[in-house]
C-alpha atoms as a PDB file:
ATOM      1  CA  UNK A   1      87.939 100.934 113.484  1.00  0.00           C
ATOM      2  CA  UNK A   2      91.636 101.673 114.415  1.00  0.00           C
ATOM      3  CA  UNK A   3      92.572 104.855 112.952  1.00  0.00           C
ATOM      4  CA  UNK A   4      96.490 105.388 112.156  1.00  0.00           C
ATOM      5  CA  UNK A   5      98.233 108.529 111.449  1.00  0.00           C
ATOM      6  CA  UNK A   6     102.021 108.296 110.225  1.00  0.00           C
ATOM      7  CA  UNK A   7     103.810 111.738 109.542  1.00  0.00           C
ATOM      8  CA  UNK A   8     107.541 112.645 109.350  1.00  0.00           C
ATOM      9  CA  UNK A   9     107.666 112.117 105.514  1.00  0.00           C
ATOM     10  CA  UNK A  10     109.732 115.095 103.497  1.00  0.00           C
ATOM     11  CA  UNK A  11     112.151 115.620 100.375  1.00  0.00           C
ATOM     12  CA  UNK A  12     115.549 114.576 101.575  1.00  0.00           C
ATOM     13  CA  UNK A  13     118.715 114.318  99.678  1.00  0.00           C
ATOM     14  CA  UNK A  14     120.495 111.039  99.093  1.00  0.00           C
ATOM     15  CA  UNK A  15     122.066 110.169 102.554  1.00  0.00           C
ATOM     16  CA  UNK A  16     120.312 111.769 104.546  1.00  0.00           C
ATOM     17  CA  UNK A  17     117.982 110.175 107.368  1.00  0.00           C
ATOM     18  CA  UNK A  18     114.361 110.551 108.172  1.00  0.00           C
ATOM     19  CA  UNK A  19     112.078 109.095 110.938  1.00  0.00           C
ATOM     20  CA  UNK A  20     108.753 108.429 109.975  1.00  0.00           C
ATOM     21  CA  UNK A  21     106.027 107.739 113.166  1.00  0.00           C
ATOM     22  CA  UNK A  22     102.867 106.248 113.087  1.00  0.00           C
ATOM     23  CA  UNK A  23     100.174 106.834 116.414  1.00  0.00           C
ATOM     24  CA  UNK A  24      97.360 104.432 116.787  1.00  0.00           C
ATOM     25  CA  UNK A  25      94.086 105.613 117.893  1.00  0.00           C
ATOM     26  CA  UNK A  26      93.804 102.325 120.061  1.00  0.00           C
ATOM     27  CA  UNK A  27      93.586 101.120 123.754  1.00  0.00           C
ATOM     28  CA  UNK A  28      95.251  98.050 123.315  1.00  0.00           C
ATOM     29  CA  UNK A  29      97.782  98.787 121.266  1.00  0.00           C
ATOM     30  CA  UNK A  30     100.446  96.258 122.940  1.00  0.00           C
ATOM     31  CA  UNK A  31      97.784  93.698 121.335  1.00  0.00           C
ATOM     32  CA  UNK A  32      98.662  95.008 117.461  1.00  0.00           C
ATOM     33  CA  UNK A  33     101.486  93.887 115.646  1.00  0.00           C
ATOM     34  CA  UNK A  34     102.533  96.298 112.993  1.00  0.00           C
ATOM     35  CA  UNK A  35     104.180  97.240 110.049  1.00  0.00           C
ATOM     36  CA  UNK A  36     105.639  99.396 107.770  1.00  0.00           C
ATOM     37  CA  UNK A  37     104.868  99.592 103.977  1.00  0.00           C
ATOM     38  CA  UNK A  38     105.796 101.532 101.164  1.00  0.00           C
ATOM     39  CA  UNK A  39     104.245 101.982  97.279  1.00  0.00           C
ATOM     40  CA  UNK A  40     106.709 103.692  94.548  1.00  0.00           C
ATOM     41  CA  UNK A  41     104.519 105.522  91.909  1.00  0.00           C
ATOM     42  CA  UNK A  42     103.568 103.253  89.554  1.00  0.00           C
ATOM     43  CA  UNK A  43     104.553  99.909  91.129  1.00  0.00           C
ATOM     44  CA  UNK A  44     102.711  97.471  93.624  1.00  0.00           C
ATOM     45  CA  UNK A  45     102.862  97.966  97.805  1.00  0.00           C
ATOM     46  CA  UNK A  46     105.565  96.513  99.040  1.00  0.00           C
ATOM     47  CA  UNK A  47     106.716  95.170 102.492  1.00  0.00           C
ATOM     48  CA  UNK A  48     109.074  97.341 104.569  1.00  0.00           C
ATOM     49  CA  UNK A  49     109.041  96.312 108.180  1.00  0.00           C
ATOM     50  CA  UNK A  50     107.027  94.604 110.713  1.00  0.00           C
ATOM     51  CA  UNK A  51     107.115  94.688 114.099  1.00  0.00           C
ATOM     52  CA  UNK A  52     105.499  92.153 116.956  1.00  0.00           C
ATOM     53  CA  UNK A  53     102.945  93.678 119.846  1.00  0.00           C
ATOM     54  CA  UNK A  54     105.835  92.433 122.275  1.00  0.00           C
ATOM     55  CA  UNK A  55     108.458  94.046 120.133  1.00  0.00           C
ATOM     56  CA  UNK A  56     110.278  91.053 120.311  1.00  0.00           C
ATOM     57  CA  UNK A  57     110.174  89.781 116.643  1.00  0.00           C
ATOM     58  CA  UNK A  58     111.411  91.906 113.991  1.00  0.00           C
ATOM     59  CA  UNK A  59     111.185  91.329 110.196  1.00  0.00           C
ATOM     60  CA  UNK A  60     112.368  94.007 107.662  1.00  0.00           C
ATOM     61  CA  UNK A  61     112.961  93.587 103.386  1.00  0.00           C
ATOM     62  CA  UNK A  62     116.180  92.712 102.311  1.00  0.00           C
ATOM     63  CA  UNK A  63     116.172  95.857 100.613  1.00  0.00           C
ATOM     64  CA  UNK A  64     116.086  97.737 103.379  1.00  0.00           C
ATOM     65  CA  UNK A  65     118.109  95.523 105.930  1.00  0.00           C
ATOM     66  CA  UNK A  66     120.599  97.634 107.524  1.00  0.00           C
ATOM     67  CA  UNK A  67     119.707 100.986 106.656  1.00  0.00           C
ATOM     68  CA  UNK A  68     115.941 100.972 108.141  1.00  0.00           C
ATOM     69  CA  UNK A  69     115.297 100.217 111.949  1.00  0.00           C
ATOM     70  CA  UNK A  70     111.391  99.295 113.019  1.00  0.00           C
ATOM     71  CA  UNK A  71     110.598 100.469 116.808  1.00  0.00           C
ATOM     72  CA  UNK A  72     107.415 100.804 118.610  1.00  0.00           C
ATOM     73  CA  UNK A  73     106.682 102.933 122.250  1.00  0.00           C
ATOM     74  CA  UNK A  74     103.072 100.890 123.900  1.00  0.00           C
ATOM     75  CA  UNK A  75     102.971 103.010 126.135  1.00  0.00           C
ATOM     76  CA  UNK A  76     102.669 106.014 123.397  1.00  0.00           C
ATOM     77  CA  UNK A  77     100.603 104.080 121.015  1.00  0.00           C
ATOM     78  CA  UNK A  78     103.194 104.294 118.213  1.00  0.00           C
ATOM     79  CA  UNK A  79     105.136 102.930 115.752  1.00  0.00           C
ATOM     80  CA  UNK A  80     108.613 104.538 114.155  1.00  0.00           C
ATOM     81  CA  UNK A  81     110.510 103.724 111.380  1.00  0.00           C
ATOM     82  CA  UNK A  82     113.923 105.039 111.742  1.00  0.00           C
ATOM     83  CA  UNK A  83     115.810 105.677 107.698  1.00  0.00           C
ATOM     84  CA  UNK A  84     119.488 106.189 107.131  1.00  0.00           C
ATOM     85  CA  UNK A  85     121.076 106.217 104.002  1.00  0.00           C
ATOM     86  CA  UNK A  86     118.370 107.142 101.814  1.00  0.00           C
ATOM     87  CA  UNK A  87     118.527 106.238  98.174  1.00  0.00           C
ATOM     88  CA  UNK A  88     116.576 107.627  95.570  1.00  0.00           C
ATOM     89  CA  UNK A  89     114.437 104.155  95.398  1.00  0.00           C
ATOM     90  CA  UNK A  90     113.385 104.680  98.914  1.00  0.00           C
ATOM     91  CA  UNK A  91     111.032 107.469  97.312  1.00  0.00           C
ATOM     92  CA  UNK A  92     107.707 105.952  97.690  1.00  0.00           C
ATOM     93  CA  UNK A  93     104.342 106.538  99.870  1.00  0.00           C
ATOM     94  CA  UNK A  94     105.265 104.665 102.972  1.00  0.00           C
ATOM     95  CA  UNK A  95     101.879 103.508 104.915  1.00  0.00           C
ATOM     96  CA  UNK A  96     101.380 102.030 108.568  1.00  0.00           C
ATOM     97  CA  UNK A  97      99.507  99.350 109.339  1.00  0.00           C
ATOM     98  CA  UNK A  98      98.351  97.105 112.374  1.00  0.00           C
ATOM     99  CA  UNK A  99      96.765  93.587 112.420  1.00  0.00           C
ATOM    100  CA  UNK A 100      96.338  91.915 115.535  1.00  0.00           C
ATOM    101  CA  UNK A 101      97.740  88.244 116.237  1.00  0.00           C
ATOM    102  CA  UNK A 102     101.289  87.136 114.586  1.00  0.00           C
ATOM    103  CA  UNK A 103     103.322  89.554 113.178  1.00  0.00           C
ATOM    104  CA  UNK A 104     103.699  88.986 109.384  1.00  0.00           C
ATOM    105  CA  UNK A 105     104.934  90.289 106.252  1.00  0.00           C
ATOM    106  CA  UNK A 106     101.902  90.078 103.597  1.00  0.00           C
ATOM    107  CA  UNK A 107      99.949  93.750 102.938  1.00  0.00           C
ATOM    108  CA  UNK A 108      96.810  91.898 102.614  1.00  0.00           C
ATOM    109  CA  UNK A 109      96.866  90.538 106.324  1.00  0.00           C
ATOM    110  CA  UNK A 110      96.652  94.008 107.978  1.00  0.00           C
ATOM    111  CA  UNK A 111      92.827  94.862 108.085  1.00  0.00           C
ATOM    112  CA  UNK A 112      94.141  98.990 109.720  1.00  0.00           C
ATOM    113  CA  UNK A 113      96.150 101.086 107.452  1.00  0.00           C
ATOM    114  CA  UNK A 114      97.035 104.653 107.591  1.00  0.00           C
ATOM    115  CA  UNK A 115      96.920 107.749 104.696  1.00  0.00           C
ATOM    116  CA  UNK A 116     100.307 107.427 104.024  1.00  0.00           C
ATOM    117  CA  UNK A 117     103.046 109.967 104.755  1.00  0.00           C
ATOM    118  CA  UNK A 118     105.150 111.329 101.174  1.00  0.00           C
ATOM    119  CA  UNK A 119     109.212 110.204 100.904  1.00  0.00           C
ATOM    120  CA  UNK A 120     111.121 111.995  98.193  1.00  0.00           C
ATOM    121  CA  UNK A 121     114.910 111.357  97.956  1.00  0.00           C
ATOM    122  CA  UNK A 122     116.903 113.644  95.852  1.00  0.00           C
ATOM    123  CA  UNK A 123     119.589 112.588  93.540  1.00  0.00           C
END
């Protein structure tokens, strides 16, 4: 299966920025569209970002419209998710994940997921 390893998670203070990557273990990797998700203890997965294979369709939460920015390098088999402006809600377990064809917004449609990578934001 695709394996997918996100890092660049930490304990940041409100404000501050992060950027969280994601490498795919892949050949074709310009053939997976993929996305960005994120679970808050104690509360259900939620979407975050999503990204085409072509890079040319975007689609992010409006929660997070504005202050989050989905990119992806094919030719490094990779995936980013650029933060600004953290808030203490963006604390959560944010988790990559590919699915091949159309890019869309629904966790249960991505069959490739990473472990996760930890974001704690400081009051």
């Amino acid at each position: 299966q695709v394996q997918l390893v996100e890092s660049g998670g930490g304990l940041v203070q409100a404000g501050g920025s992060l950027r969280l990557s994601c490498a795919a273990s892949v050949r074709t990797f310009s053939n997976y569209a993929m996305g960005w998700f994120r679970q808050a203890p104690g509360k259900e997965r939620d979407f975050v970002a999503a990204i085409s294979w072509s890079g040319g369709t975007i689609y992010y939460s409006d929660s997070v419209k504005g202050r989050f920015a989905i990119s992806r390098d094919n030719a490094k088999n990779s995936v980013y998710l650029q933060i600004d402006s953290l808030k203490p809600e963006d604390t959560a377990i944010y988790y990559c994940a590919a699915r091949t064809g159309t890019v869309l917004d629904g966790s249960a449609l991505y069959p490739y997921w990473g472990q996760g990578t930890q974001v704690t934001v400081s009051s």
